[in-house]
Protein backbone atom coordinates (compact mmCIF):
# COMPACT_ATOMS: atom_id res chain seq x y z
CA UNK A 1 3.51 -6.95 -5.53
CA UNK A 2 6.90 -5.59 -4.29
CA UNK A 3 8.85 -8.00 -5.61
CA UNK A 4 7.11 -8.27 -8.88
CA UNK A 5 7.42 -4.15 -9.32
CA UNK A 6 11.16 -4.90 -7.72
CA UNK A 7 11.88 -7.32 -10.48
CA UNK A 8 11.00 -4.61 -13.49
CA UNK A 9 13.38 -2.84 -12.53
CA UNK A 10 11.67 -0.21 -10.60
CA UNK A 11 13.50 0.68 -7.25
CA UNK A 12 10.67 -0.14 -4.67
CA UNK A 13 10.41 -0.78 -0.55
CA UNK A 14 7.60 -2.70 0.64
CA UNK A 15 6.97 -1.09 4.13
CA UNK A 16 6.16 -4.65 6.08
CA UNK A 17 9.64 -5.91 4.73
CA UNK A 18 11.38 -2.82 7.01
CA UNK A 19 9.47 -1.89 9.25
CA UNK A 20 6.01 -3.74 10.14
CA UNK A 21 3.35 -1.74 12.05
CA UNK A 22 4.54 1.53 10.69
CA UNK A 23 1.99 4.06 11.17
CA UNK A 24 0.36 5.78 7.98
CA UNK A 25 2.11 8.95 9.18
CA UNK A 26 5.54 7.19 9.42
CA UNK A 27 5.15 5.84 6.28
CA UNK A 28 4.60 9.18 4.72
CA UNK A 29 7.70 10.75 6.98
CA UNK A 30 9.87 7.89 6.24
CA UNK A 31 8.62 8.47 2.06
CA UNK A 32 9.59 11.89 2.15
CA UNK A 33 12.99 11.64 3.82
CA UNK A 34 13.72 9.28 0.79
CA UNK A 35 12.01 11.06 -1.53
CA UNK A 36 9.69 7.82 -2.29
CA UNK A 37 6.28 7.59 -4.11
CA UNK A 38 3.67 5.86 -1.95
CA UNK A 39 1.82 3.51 -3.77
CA UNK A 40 -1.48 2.70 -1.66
CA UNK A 41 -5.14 0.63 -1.49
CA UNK A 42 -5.56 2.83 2.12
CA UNK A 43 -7.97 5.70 1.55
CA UNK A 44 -7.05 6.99 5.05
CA UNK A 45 -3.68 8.74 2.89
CA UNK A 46 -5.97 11.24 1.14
CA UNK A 47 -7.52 12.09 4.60
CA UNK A 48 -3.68 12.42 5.91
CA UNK A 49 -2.32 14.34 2.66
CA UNK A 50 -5.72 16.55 2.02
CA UNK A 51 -7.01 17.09 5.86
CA UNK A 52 -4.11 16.80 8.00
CA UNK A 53 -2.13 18.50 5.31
CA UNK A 54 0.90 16.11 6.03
CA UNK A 55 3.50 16.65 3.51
CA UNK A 56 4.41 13.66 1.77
CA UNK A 57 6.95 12.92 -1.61
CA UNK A 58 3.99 11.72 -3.54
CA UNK A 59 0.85 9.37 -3.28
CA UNK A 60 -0.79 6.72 -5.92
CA UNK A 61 -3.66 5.67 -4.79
CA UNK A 62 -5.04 2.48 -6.26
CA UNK A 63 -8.62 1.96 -6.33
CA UNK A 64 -8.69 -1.76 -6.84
CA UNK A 65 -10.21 -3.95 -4.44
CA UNK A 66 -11.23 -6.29 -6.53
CA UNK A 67 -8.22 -6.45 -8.95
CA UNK A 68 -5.70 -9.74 -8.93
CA UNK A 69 -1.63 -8.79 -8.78
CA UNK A 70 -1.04 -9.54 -11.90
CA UNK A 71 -3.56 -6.86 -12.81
CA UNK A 72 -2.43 -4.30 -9.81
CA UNK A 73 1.41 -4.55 -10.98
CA UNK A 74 0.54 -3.84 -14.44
CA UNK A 75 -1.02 -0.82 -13.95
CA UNK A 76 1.50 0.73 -11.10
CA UNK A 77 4.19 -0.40 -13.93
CA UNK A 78 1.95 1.82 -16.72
CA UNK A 79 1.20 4.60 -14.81
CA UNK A 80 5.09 4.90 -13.47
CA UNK A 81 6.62 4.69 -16.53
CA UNK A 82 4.07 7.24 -18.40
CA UNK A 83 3.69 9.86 -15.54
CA UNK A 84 6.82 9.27 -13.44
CA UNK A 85 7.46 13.04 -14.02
CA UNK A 86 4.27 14.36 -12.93
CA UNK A 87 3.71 11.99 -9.87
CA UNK A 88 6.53 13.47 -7.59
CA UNK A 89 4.92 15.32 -4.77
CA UNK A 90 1.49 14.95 -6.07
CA UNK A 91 -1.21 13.20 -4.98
CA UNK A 92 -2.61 10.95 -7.80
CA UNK A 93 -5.91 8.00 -7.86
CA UNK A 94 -6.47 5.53 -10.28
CA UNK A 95 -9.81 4.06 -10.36
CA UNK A 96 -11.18 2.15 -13.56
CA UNK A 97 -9.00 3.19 -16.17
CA UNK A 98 -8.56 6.40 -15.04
CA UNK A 99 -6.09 8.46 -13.05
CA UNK A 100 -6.26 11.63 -11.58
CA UNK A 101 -3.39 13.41 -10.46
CA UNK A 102 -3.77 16.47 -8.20
């Protein structure tokens, strides 16, 4: 999906292409020192951002399990070009058809 999202045009680092085995906390550590959306299928980054109260640069989580790529990139493209001002520092879910930004 990186590549796909990479090849629209949207700046975008797949983790396992830097830096595989990164823990979910490093990934949110390394996202915020470069100011980076995390765009996610692990629920365990609510727990991090809502529980642990880690801070984090902003979080799109992707409820689709079931969904093919093709499907996945079309949304992350949609909902980043629609709400790219509004997902910065937030924490946002999108599960069937709907997103929730909070």
């Amino acid at each position: 999906m990186a590549d796909a999202l990479r090849a629209l045009g949207l700046d975008t680092v797949f983790v396992r292409d830097r830096v595989p085995m990164l823990s979910d906390e490093d990934i949110l550590m390394w996202a915020v020192a470069d100011g980076r959306l995390v765009v996610t299928m692990d629920k365990d980054f609510g727990e991090l951002v809502y529980r642990s109260g880690l801070p984090h640069a902003g979080v799109l989580l992707l409820r689709l399990e079931d969904a093919r790529t093709d499907e996945k990139i079309r949304i992350v493209t949609d909902i980043v070009s629609r709400f790219d001002w509004a997902l910065p520092s937030r924490f946002a879910v999108y599960r069937t058809g709907r997103l929730r930004i909070r």
